[in-house]
Every structure is written in structure tokens, then in C-alpha cells.
N, C-alpha and C. Protein backbone atom coordinates (compact mmCIF):
# COMPACT_ATOMS: atom_id res chain seq x y z
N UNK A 1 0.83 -1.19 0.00
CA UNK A 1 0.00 0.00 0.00
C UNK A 1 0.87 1.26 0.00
N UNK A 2 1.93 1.52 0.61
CA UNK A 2 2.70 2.64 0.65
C UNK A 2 3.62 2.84 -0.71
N UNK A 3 4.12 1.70 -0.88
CA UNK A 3 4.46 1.70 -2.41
C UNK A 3 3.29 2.61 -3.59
N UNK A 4 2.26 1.98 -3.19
CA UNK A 4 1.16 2.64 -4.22
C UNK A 4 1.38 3.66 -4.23
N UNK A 5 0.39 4.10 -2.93
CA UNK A 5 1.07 5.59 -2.57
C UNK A 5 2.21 6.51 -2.93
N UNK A 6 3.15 6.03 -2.82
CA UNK A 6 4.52 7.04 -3.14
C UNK A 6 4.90 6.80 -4.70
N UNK A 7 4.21 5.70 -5.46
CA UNK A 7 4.08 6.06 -6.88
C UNK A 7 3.40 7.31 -7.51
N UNK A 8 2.19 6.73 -6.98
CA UNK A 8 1.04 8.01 -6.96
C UNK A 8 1.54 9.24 -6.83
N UNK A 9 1.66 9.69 -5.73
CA UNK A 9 2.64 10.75 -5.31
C UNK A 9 3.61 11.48 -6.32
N UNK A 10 4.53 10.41 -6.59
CA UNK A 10 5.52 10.82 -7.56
C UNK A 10 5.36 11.31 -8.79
N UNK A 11 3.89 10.75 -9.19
CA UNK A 11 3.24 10.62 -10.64
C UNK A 11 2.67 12.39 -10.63
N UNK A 12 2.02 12.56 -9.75
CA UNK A 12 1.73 13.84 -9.49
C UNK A 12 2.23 14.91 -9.41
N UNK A 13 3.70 14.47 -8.57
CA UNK A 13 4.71 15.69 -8.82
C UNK A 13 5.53 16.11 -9.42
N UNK A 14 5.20 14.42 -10.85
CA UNK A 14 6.17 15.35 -11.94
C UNK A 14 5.40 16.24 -12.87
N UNK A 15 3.40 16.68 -13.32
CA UNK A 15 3.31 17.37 -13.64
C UNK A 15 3.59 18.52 -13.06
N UNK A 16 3.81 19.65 -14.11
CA UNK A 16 4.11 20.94 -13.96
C UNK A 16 3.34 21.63 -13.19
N UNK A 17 2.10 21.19 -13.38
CA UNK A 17 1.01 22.59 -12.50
C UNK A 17 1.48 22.30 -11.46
N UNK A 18 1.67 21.22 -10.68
CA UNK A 18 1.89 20.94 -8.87
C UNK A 18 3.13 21.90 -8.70
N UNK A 19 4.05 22.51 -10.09
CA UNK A 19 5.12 22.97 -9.04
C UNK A 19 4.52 24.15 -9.05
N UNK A 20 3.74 24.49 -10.05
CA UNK A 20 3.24 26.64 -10.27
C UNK A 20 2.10 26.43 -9.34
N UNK A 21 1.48 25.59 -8.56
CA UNK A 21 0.79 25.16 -7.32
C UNK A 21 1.11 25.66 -6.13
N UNK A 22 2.44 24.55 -5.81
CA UNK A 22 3.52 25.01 -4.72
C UNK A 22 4.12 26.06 -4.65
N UNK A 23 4.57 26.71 -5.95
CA UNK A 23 5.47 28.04 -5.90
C UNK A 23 4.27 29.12 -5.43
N UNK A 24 3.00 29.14 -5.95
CA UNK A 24 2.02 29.93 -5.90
C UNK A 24 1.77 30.10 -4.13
N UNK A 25 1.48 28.82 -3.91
CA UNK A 25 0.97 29.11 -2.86
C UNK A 25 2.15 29.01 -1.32
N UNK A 26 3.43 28.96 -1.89
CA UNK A 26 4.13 29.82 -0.85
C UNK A 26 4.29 31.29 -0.86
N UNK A 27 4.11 31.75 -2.53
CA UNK A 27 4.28 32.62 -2.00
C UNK A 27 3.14 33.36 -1.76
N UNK A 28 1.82 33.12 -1.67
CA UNK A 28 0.84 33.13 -0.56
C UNK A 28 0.77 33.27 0.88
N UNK A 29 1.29 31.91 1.02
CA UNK A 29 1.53 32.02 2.40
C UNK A 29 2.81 33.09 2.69
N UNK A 30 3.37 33.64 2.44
CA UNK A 30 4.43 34.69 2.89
C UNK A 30 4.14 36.32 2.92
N UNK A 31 2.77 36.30 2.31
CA UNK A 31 2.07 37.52 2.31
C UNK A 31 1.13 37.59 3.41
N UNK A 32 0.83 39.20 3.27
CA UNK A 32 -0.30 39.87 3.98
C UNK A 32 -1.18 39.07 5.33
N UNK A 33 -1.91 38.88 4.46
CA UNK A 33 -2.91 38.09 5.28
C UNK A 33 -2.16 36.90 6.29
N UNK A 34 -1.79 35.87 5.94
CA UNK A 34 -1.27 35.19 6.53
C UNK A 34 -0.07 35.42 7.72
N UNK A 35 0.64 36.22 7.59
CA UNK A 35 2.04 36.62 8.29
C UNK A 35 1.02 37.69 9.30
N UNK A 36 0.06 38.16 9.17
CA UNK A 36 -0.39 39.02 10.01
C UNK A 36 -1.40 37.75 10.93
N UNK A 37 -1.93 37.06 10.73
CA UNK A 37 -2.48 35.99 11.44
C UNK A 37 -1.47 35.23 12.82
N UNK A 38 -0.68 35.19 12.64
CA UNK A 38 0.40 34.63 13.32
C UNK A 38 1.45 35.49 14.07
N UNK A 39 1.48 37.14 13.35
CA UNK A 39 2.32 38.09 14.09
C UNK A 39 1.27 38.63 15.33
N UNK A 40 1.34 37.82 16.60
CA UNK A 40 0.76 37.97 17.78
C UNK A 40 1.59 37.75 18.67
N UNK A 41 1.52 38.21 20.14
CA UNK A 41 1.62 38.41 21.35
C UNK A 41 2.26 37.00 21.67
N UNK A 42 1.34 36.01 21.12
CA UNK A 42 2.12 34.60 22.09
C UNK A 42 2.85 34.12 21.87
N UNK A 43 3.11 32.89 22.28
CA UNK A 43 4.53 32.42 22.83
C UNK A 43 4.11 30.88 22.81
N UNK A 44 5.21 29.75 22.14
CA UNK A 44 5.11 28.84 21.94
C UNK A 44 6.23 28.33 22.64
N UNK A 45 6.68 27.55 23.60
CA UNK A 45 7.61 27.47 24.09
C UNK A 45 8.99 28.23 24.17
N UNK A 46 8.08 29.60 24.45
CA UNK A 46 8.85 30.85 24.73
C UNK A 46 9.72 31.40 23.20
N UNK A 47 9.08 31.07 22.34
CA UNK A 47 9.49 31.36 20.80
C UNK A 47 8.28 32.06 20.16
N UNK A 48 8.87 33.46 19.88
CA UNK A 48 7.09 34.08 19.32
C UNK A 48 6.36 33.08 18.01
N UNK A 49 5.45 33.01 18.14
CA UNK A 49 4.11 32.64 16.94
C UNK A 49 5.36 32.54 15.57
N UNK A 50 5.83 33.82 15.57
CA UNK A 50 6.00 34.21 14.06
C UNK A 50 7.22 33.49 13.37
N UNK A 51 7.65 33.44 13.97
CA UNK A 51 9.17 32.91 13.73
C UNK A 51 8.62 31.47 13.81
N UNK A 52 8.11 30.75 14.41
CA UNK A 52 7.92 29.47 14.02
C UNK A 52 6.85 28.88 13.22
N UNK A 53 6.13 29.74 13.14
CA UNK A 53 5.55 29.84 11.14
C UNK A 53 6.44 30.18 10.01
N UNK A 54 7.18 30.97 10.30
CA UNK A 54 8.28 31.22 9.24
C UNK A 54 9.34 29.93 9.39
N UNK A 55 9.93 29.44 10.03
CA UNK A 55 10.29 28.66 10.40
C UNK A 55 10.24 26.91 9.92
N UNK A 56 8.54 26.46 10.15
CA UNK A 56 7.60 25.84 10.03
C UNK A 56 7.54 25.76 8.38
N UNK A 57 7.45 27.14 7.55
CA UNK A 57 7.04 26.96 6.44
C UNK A 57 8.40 27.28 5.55
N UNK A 58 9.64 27.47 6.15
CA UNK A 58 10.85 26.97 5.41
C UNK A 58 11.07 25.49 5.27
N UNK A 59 10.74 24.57 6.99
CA UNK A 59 11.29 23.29 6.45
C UNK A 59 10.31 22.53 5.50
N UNK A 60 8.69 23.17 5.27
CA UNK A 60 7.80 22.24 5.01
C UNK A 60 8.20 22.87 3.36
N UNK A 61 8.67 24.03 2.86
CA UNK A 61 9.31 24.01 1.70
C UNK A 61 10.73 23.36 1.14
N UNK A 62 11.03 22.98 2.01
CA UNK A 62 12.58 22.50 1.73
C UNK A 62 12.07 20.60 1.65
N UNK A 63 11.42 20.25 2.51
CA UNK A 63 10.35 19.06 2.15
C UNK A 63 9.54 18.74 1.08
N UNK A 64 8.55 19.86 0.30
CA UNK A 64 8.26 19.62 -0.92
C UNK A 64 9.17 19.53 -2.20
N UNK A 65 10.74 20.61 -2.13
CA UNK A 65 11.42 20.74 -2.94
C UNK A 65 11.96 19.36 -3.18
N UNK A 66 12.49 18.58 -1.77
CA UNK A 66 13.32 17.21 -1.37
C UNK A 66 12.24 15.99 -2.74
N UNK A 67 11.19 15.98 -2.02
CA UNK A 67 9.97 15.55 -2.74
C UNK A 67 9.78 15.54 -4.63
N UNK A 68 9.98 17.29 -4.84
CA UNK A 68 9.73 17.09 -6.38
C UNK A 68 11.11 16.32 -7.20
N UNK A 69 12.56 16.53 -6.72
CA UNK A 69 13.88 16.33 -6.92
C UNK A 69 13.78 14.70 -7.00
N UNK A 70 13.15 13.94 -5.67
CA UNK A 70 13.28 12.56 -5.89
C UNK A 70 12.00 12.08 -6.93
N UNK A 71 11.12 12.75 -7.35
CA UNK A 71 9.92 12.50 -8.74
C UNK A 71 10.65 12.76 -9.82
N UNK A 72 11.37 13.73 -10.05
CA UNK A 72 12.52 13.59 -11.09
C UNK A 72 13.36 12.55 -11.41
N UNK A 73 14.16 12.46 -10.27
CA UNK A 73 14.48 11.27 -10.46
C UNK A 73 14.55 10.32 -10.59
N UNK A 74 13.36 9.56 -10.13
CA UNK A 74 12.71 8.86 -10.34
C UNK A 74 12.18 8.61 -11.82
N UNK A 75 11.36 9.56 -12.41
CA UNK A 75 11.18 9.49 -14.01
C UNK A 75 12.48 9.35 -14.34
N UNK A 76 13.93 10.14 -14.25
CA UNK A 76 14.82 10.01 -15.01
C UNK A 76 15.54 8.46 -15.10
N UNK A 77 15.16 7.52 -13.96
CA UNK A 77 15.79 6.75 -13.87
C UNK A 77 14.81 5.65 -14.45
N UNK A 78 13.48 5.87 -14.33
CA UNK A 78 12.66 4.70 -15.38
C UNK A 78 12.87 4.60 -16.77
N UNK A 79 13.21 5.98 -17.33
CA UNK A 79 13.52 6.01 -19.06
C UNK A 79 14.46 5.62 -19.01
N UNK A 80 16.05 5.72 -18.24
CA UNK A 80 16.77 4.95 -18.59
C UNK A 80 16.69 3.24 -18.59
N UNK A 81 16.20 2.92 -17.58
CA UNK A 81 15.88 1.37 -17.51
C UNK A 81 15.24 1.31 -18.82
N UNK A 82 14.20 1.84 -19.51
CA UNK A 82 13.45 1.49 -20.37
C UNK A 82 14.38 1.26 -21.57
N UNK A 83 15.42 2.18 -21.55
CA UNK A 83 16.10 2.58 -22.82
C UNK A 83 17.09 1.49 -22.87
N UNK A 84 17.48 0.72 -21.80
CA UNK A 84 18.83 0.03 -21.82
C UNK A 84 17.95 -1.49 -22.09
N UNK A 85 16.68 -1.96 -22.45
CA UNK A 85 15.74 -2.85 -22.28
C UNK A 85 16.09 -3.47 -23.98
């Protein structure tokens, strides 16, 4: 089942729209609205709100990037199998 899954997955993130998706909607999230939602008063284990949304939404971008790099590769490495067949 997880196999399925992370085919699936992969299949998805090598079309193009998923990356003008992702690019879109970080940089969404890095605007206005959002950054003002989170620039508050509290305190998350004594670390303001903001910084660990910013924070939060560097590693969860550095995670999708990790993500599209191994769907690449992945395609790049099935055409070769195919090609050496």
C-alpha cells in the first residue's frame, strides 16, 4: 500500500502545474494576510508565533522541494531502464 502511494505521489509531482501550485501558494503564504495571522503576542515554548511559522514553512518548503527532486528522479531513472531494455 505505501508503495502505491509514493508512486502516486511521484506521478503527481512530476506534472508541472503541482510545481506553479507550490510556488504559488508559498508565496501566498508569505504575504499579507497570513504573516499578520500569526504576528501575535504569544509564545510557543517561549518562541514568538512568528518565527515558528516562518520557520515551520521553510522546512515544510525545503520538504516539498526534497519531494519534487526525488519525482525527477525517479522518471529520469525509469527512461533509462526502459532505454537500456
Amino acid at each position: 500500500m505505501w508503495l502505491k502511494f509514493r508512486v502516486e505521489l511521484f506521478k503527481r509531482l512530476r506534472l508541472k502545474e503541482s510545481w506553479v501550485i507550490f510556488f504559488v501558494l508559498g508565496l501566498i503564504m508569505m504575504n499579507y494576510p497570513f504573516v499578520q495571522i500569526f504576528n501575535k503576542p504569544n509564545r510557543i515554548a517561549d518562541i514568538p508565533q512568528l518565527y515558528l511559522y516562518f520557520v515551520g514553512g521553510w522546512a515544510v518548503s525545503i520538504l516539498v522541494i526534497y519531494l519534487f527532486t526525488k519525482a525527477c528522479n525517479l522518471t529520469e531513472d525509469e527512461n533509462d531502464e526502459g532505454d537500456q531494455r
